[in-house]
Each structure stands twice: as C-alpha cells, then as structure tokens.
PDB file of N, CA and C in Angstrom:
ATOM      1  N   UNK A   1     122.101  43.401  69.996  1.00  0.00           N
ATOM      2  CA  UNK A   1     122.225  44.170  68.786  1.00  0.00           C
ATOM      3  C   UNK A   1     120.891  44.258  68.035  1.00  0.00           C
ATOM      4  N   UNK A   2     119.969  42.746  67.867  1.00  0.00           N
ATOM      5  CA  UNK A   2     118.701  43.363  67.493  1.00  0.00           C
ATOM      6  C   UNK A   2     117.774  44.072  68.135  1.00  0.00           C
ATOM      7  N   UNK A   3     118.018  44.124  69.643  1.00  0.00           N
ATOM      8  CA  UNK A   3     117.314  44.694  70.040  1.00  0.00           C
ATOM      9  C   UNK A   3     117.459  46.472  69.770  1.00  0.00           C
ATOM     10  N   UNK A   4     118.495  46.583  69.625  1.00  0.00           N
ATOM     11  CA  UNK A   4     118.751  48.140  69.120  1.00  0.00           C
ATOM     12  C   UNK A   4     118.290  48.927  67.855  1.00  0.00           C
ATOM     13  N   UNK A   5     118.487  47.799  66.922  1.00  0.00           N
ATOM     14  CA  UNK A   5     117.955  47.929  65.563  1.00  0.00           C
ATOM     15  C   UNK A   5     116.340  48.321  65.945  1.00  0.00           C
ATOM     16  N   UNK A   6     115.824  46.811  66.436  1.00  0.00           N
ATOM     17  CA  UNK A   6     114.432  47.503  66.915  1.00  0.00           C
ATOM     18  C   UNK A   6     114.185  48.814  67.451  1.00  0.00           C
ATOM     19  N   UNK A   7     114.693  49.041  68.432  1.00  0.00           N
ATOM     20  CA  UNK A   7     114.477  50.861  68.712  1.00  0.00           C
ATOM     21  C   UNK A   7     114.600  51.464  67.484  1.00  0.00           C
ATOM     22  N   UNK A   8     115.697  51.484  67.076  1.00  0.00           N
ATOM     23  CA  UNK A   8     115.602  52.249  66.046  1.00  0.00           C
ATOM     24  C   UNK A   8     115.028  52.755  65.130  1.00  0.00           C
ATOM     25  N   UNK A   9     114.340  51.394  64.350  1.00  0.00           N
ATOM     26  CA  UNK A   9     113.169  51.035  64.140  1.00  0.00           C
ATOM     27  C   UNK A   9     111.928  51.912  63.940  1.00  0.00           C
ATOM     28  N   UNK A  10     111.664  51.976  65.906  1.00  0.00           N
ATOM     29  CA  UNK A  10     110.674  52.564  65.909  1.00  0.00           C
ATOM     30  C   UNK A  10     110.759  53.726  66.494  1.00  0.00           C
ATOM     31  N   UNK A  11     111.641  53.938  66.579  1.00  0.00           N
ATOM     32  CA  UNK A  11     112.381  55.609  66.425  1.00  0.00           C
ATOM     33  C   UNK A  11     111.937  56.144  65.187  1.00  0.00           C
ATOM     34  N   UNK A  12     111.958  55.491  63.972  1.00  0.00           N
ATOM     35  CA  UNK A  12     112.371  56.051  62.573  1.00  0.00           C
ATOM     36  C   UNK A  12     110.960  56.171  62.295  1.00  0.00           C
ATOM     37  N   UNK A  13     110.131  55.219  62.747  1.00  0.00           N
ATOM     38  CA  UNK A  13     108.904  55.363  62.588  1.00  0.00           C
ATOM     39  C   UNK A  13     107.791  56.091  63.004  1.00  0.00           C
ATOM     40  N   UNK A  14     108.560  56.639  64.530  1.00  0.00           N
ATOM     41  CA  UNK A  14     107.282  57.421  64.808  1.00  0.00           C
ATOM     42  C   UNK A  14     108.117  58.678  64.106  1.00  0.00           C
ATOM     43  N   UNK A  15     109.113  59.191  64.095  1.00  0.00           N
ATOM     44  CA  UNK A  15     109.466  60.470  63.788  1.00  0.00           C
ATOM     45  C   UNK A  15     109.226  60.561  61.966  1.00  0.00           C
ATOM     46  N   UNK A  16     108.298  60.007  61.351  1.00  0.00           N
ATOM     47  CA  UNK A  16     108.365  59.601  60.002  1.00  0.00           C
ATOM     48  C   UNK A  16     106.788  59.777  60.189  1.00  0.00           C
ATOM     49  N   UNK A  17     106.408  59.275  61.077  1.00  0.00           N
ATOM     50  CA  UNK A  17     104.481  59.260  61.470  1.00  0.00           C
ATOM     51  C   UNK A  17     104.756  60.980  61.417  1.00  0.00           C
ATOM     52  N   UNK A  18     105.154  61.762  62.532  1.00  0.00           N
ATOM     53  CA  UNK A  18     105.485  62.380  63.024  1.00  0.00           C
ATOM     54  C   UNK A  18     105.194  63.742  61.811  1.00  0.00           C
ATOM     55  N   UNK A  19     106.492  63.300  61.074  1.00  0.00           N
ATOM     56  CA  UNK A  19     106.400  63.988  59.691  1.00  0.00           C
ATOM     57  C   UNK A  19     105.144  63.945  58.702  1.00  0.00           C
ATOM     58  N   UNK A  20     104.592  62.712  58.739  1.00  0.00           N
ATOM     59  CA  UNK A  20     103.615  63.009  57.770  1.00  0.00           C
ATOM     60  C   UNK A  20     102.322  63.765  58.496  1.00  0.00           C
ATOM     61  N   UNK A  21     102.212  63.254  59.855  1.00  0.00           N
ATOM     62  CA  UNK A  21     101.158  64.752  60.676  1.00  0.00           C
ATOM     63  C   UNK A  21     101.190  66.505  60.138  1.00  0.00           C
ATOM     64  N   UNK A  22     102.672  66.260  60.664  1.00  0.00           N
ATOM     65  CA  UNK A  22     103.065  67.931  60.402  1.00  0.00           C
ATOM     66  C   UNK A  22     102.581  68.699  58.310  1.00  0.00           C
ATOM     67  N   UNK A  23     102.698  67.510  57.904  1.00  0.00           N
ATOM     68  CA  UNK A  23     102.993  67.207  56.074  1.00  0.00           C
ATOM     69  C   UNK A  23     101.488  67.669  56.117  1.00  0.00           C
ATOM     70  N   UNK A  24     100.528  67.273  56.503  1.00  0.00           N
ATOM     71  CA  UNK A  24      99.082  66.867  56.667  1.00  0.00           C
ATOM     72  C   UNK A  24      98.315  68.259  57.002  1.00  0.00           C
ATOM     73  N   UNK A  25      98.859  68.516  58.371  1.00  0.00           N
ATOM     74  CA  UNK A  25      98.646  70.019  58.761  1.00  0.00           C
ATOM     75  C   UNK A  25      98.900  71.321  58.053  1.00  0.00           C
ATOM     76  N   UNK A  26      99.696  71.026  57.140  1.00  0.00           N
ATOM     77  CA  UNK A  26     100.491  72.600  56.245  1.00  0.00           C
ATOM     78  C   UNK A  26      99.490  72.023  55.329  1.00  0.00           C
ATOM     79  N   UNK A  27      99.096  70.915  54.570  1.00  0.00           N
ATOM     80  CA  UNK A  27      98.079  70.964  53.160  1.00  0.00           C
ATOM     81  C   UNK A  27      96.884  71.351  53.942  1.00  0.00           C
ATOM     82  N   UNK A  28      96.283  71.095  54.635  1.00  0.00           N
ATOM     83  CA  UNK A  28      95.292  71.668  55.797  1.00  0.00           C
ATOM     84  C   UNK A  28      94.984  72.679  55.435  1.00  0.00           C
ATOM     85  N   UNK A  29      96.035  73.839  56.150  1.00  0.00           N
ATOM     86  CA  UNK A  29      96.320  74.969  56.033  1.00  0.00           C
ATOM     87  C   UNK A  29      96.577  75.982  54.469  1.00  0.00           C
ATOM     88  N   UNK A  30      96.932  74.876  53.512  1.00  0.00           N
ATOM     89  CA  UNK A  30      97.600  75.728  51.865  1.00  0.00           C
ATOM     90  C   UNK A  30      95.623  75.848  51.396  1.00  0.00           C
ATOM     91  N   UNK A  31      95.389  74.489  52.060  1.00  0.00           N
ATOM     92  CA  UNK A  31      93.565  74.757  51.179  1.00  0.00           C
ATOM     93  C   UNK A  31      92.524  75.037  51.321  1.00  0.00           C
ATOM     94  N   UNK A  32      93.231  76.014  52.797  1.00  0.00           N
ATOM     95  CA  UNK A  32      92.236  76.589  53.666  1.00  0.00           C
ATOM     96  C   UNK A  32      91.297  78.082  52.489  1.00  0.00           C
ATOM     97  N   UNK A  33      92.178  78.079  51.629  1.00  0.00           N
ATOM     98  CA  UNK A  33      91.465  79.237  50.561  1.00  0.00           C
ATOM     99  C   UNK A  33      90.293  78.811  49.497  1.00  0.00           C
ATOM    100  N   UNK A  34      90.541  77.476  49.243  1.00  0.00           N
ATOM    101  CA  UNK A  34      89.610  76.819  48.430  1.00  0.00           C
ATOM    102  C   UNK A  34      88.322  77.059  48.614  1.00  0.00           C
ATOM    103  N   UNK A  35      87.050  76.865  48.422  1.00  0.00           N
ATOM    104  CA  UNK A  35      85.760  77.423  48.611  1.00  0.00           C
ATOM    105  C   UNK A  35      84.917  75.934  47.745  1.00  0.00           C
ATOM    106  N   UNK A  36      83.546  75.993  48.258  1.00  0.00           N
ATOM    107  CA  UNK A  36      82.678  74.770  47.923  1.00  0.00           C
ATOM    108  C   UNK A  36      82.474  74.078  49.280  1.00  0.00           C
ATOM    109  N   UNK A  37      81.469  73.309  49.161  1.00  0.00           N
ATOM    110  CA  UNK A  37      81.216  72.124  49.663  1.00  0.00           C
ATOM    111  C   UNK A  37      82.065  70.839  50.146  1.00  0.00           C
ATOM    112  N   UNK A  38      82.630  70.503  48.915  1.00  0.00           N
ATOM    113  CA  UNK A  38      83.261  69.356  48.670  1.00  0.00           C
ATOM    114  C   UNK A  38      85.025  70.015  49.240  1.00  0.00           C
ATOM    115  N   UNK A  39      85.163  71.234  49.413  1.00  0.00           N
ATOM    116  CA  UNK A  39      86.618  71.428  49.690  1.00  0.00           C
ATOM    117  C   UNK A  39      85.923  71.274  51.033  1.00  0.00           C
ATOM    118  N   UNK A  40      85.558  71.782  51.777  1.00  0.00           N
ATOM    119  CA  UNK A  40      84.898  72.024  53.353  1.00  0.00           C
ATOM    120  C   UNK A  40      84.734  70.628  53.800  1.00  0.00           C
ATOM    121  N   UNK A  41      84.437  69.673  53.380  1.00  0.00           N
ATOM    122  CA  UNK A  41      84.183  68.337  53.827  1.00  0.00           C
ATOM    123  C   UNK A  41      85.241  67.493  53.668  1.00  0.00           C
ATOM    124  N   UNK A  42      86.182  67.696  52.907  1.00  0.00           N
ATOM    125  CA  UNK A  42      87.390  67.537  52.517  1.00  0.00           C
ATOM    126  C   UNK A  42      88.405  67.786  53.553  1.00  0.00           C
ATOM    127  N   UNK A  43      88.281  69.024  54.254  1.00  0.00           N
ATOM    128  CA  UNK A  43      89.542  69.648  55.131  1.00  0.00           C
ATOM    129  C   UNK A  43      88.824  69.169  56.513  1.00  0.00           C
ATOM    130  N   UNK A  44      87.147  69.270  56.354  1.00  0.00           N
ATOM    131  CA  UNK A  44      86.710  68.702  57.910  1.00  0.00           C
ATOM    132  C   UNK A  44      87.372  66.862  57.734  1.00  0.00           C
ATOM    133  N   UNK A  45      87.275  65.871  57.199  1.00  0.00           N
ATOM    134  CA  UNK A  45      87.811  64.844  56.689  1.00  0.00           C
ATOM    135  C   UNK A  45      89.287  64.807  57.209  1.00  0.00           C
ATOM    136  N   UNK A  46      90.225  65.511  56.407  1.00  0.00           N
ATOM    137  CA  UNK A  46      91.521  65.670  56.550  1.00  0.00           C
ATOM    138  C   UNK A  46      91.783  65.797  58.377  1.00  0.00           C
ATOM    139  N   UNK A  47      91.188  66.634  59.009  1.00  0.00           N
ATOM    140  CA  UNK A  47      91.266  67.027  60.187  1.00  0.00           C
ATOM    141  C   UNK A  47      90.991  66.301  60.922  1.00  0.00           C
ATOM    142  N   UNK A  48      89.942  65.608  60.752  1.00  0.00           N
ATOM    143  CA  UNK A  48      89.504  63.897  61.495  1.00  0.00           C
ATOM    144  C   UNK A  48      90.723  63.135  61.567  1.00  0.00           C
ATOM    145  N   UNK A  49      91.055  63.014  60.337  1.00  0.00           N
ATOM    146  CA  UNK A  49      92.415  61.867  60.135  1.00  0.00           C
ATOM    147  C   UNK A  49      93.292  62.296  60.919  1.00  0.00           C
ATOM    148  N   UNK A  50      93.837  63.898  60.957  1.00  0.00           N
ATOM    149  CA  UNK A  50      95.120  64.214  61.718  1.00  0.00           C
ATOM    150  C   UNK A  50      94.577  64.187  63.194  1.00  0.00           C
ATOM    151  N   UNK A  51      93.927  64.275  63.432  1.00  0.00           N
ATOM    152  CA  UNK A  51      93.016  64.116  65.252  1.00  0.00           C
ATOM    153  C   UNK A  51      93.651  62.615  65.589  1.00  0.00           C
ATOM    154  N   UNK A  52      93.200  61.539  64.864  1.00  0.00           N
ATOM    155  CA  UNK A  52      93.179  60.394  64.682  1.00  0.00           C
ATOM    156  C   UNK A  52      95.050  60.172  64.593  1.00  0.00           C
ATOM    157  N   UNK A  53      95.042  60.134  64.162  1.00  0.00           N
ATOM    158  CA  UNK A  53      96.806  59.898  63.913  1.00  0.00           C
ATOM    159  C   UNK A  53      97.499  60.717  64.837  1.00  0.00           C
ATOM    160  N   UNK A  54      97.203  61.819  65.479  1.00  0.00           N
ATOM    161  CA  UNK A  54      97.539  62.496  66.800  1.00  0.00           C
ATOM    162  C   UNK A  54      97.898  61.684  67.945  1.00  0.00           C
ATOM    163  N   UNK A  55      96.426  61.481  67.916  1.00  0.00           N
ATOM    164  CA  UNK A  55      96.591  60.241  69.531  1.00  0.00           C
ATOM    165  C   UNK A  55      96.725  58.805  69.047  1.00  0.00           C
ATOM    166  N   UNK A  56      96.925  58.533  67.487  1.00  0.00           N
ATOM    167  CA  UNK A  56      97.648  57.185  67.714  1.00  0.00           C
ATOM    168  C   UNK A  56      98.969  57.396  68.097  1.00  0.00           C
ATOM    169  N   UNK A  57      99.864  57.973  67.489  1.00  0.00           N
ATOM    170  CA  UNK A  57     100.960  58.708  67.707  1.00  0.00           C
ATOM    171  C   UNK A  57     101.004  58.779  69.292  1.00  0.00           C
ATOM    172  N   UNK A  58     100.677  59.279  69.819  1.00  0.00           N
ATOM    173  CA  UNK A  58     100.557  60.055  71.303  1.00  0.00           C
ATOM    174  C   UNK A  58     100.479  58.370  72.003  1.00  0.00           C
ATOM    175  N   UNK A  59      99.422  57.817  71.815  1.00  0.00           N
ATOM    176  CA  UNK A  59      99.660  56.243  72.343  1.00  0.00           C
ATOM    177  C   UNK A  59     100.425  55.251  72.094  1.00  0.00           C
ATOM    178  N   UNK A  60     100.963  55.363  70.892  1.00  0.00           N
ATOM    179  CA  UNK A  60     101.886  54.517  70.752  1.00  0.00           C
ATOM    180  C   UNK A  60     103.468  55.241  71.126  1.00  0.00           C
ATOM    181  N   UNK A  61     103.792  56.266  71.626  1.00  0.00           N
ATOM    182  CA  UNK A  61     104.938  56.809  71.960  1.00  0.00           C
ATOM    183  C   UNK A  61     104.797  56.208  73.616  1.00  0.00           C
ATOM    184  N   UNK A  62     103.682  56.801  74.324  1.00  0.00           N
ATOM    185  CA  UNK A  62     103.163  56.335  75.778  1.00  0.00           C
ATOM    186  C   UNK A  62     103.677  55.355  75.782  1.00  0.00           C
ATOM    187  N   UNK A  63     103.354  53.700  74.667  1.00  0.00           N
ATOM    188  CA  UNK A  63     102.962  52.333  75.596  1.00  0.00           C
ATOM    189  C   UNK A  63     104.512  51.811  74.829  1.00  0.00           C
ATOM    190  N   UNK A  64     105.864  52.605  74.207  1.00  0.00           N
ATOM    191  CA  UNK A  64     107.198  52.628  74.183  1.00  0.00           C
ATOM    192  C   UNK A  64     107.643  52.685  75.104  1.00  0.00           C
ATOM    193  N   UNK A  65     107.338  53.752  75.897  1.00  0.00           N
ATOM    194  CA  UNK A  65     108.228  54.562  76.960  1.00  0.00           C
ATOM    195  C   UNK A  65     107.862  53.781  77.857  1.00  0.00           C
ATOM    196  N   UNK A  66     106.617  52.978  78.154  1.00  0.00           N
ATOM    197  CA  UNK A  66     106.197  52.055  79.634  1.00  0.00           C
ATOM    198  C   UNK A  66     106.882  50.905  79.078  1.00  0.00           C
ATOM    199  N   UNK A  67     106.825  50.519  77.978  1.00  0.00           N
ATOM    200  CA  UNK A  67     107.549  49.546  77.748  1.00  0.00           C
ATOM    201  C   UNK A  67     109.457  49.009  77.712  1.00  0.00           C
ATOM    202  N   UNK A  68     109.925  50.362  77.918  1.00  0.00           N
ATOM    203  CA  UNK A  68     110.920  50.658  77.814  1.00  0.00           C
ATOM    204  C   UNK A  68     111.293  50.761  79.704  1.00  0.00           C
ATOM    205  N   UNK A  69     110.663  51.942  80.154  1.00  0.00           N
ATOM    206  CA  UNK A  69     111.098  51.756  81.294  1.00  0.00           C
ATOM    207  C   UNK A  69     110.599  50.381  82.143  1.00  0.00           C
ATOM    208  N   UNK A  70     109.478  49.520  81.986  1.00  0.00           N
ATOM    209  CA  UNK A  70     109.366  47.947  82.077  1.00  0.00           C
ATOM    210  C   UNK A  70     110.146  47.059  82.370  1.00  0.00           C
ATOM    211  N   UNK A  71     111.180  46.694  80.966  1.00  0.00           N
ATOM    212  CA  UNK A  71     112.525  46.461  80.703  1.00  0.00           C
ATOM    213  C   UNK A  71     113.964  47.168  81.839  1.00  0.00           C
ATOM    214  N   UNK A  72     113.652  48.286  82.015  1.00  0.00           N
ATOM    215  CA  UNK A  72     114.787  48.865  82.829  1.00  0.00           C
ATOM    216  C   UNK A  72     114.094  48.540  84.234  1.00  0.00           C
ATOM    217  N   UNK A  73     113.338  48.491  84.907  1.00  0.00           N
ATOM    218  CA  UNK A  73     112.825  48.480  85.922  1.00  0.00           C
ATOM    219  C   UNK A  73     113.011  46.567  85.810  1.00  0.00           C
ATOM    220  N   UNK A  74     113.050  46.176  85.397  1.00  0.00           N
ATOM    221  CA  UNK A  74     113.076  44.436  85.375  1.00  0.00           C
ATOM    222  C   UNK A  74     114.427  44.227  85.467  1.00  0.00           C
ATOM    223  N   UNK A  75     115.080  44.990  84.601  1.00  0.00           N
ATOM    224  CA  UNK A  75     116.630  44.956  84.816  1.00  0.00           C
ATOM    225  C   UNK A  75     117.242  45.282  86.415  1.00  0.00           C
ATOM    226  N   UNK A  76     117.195  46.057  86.734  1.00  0.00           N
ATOM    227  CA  UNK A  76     117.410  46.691  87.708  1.00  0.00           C
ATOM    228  C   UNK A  76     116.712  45.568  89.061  1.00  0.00           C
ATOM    229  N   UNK A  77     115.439  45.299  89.276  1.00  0.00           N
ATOM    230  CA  UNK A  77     115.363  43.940  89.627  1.00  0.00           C
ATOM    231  C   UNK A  77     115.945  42.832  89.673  1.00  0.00           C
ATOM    232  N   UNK A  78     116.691  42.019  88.643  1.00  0.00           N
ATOM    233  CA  UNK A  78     116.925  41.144  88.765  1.00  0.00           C
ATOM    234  C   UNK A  78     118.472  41.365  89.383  1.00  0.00           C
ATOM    235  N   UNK A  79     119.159  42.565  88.947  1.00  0.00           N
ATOM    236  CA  UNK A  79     120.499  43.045  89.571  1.00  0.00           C
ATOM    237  C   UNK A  79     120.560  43.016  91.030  1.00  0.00           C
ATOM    238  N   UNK A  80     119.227  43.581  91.500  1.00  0.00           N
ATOM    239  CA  UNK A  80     119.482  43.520  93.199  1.00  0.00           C
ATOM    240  C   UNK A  80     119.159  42.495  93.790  1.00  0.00           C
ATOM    241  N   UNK A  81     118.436  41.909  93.026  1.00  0.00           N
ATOM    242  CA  UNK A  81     118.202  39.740  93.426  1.00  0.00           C
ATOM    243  C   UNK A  81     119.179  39.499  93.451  1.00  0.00           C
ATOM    244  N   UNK A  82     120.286  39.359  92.483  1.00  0.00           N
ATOM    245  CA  UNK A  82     121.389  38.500  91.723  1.00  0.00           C
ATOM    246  C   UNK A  82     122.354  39.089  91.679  1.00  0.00           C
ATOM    247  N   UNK A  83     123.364  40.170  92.797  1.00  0.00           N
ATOM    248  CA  UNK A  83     124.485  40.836  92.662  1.00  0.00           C
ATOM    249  C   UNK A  83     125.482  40.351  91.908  1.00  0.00           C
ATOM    250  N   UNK A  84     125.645  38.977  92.711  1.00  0.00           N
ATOM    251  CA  UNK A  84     126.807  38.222  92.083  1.00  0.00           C
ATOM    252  C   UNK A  84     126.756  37.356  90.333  1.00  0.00           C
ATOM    253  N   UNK A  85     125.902  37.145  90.600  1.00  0.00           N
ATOM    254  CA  UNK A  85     125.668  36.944  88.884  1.00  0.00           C
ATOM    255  C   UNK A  85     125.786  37.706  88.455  1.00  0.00           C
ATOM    256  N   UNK A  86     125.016  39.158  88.647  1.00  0.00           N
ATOM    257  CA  UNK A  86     125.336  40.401  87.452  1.00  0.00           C
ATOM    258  C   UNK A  86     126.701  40.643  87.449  1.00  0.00           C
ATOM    259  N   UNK A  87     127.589  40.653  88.744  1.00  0.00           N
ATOM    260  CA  UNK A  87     129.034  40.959  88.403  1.00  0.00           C
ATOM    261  C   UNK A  87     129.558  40.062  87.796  1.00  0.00           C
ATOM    262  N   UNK A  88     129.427  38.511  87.897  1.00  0.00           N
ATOM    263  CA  UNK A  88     130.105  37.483  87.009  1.00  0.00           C
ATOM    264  C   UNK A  88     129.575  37.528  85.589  1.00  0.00           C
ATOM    265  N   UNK A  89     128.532  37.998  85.415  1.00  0.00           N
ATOM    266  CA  UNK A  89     127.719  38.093  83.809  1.00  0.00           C
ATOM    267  C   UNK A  89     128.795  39.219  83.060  1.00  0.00           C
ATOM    268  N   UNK A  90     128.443  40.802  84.160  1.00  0.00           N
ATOM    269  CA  UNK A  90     129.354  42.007  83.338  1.00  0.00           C
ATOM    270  C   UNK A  90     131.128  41.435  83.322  1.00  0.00           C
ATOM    271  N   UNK A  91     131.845  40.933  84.357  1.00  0.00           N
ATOM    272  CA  UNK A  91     132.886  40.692  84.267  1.00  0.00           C
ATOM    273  C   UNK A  91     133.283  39.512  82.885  1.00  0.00           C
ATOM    274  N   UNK A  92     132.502  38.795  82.593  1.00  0.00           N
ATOM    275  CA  UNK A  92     132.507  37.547  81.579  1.00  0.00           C
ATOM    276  C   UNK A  92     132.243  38.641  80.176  1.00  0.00           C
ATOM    277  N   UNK A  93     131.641  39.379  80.432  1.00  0.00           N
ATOM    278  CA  UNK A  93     131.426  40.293  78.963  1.00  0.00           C
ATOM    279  C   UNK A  93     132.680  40.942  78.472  1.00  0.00           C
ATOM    280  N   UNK A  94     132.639  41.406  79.827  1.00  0.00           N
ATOM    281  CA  UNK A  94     134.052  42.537  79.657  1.00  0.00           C
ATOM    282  C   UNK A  94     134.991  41.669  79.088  1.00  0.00           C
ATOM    283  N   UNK A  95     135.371  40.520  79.732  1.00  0.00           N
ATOM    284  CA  UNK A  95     136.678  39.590  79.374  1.00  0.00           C
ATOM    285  C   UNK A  95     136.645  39.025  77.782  1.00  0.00           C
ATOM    286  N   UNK A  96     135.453  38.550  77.385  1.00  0.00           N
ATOM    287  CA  UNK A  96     135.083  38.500  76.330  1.00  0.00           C
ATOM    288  C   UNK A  96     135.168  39.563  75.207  1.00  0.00           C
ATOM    289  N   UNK A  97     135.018  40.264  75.196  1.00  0.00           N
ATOM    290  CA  UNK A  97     134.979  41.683  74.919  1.00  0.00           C
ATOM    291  C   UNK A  97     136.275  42.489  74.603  1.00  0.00           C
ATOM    292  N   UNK A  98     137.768  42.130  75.595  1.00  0.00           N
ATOM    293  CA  UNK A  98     138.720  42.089  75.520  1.00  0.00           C
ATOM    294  C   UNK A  98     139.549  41.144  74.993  1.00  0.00           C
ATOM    295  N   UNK A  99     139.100  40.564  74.656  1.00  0.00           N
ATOM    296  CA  UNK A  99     139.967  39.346  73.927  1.00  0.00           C
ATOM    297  C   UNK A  99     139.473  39.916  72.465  1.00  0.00           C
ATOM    298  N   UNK A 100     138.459  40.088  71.898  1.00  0.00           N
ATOM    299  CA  UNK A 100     138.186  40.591  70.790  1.00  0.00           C
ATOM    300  C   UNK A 100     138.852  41.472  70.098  1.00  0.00           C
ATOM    301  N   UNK A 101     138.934  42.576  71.549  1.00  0.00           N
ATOM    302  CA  UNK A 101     139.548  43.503  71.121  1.00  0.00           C
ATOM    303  C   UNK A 101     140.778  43.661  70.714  1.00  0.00           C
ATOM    304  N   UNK A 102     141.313  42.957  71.257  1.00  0.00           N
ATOM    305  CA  UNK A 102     142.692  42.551  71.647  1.00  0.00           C
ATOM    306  C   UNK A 102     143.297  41.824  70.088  1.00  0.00           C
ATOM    307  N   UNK A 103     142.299  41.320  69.697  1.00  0.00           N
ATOM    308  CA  UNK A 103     142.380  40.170  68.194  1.00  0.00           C
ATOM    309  C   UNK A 103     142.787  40.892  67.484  1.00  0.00           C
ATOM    310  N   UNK A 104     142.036  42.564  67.281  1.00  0.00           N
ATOM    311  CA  UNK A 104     142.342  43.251  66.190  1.00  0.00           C
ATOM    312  C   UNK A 104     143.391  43.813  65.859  1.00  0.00           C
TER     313      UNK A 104
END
C-alpha cells in the first residue's frame, strides 16, 4: 500500500512539474511583445530554465520507468525460480484476503 502511495506520489509530481513547464511556456509567449534589453534577457533566462526543467523532467520520467520495469523484471524472476512459493505466497494472500472479506 505504501508503495502505491509512492507512485502516486510521483505521478502527481511530475504531472504538476509538467504543468508548471507548460505555465512557463504561455508567460514566455504573453511577453514575447515587451521590448528592452532587460525583457530580452529575461525571456532568453526564462527559456534556459524551461530547456533545463525539460530534460530534468524527461530524465527523471526515463530513470521511473527503468525503475519500474526493474521491479517487474525482478518480479517475474524470482516467480520462475520459485513457482511453488509464488503459488503458496498468492494462495496464502488470497485465503487471507477472504477471510477479511468474509468478516464484513
């Protein structure tokens, strides 16, 4: 169960990163009319940052997904080592699981 929360987590987080990119890009774009120096160095600035937060974004989604399939690929490993344990593990859940249910 915490481990789910965790996804979630960082579910909420990149799609929240995610948002403030997109947030970043439209002010970008609203002050693209402004004029001077200091606006021009400003939006070159701004644009650095969203470059930057691009491919953090972009890498930290990457080293989820390896990390994620990691976990499933380890899983899946230890299942074809350990048939009979995994069926006595899932069958002990299930039974467990049914008695609970059963409580309510």
């Amino acid at each position: 169960m915490p481990r789910k929360t965790a996804t979630h987590a960082q579910d909420d987080l990149l799609a929240d990163f995610q948002t403030l990119v997109n947030d970043t890009e439209k002010l970008l774009q609203d002050t693209a009319n402004l004029a001077g120096d200091q606006a021009d160095e400003l939006r070159q600035q701004i644009h650095e940052s969203l470059k930057r937060a691009r491919e953090t974004l972009r890498d930290t989604e990457q080293n989820l997904r390896d990390r994620g399939q990691a976990a499933v690929q380890a899983t899946e490993d230890y299942v074809q080592e350990h048939p009979w344990q995994s069926v006595g593990l899932a069958a002990g859940i299930g039974f467990l699981l049914g008695l609970l249910a059963a409580r309510r």
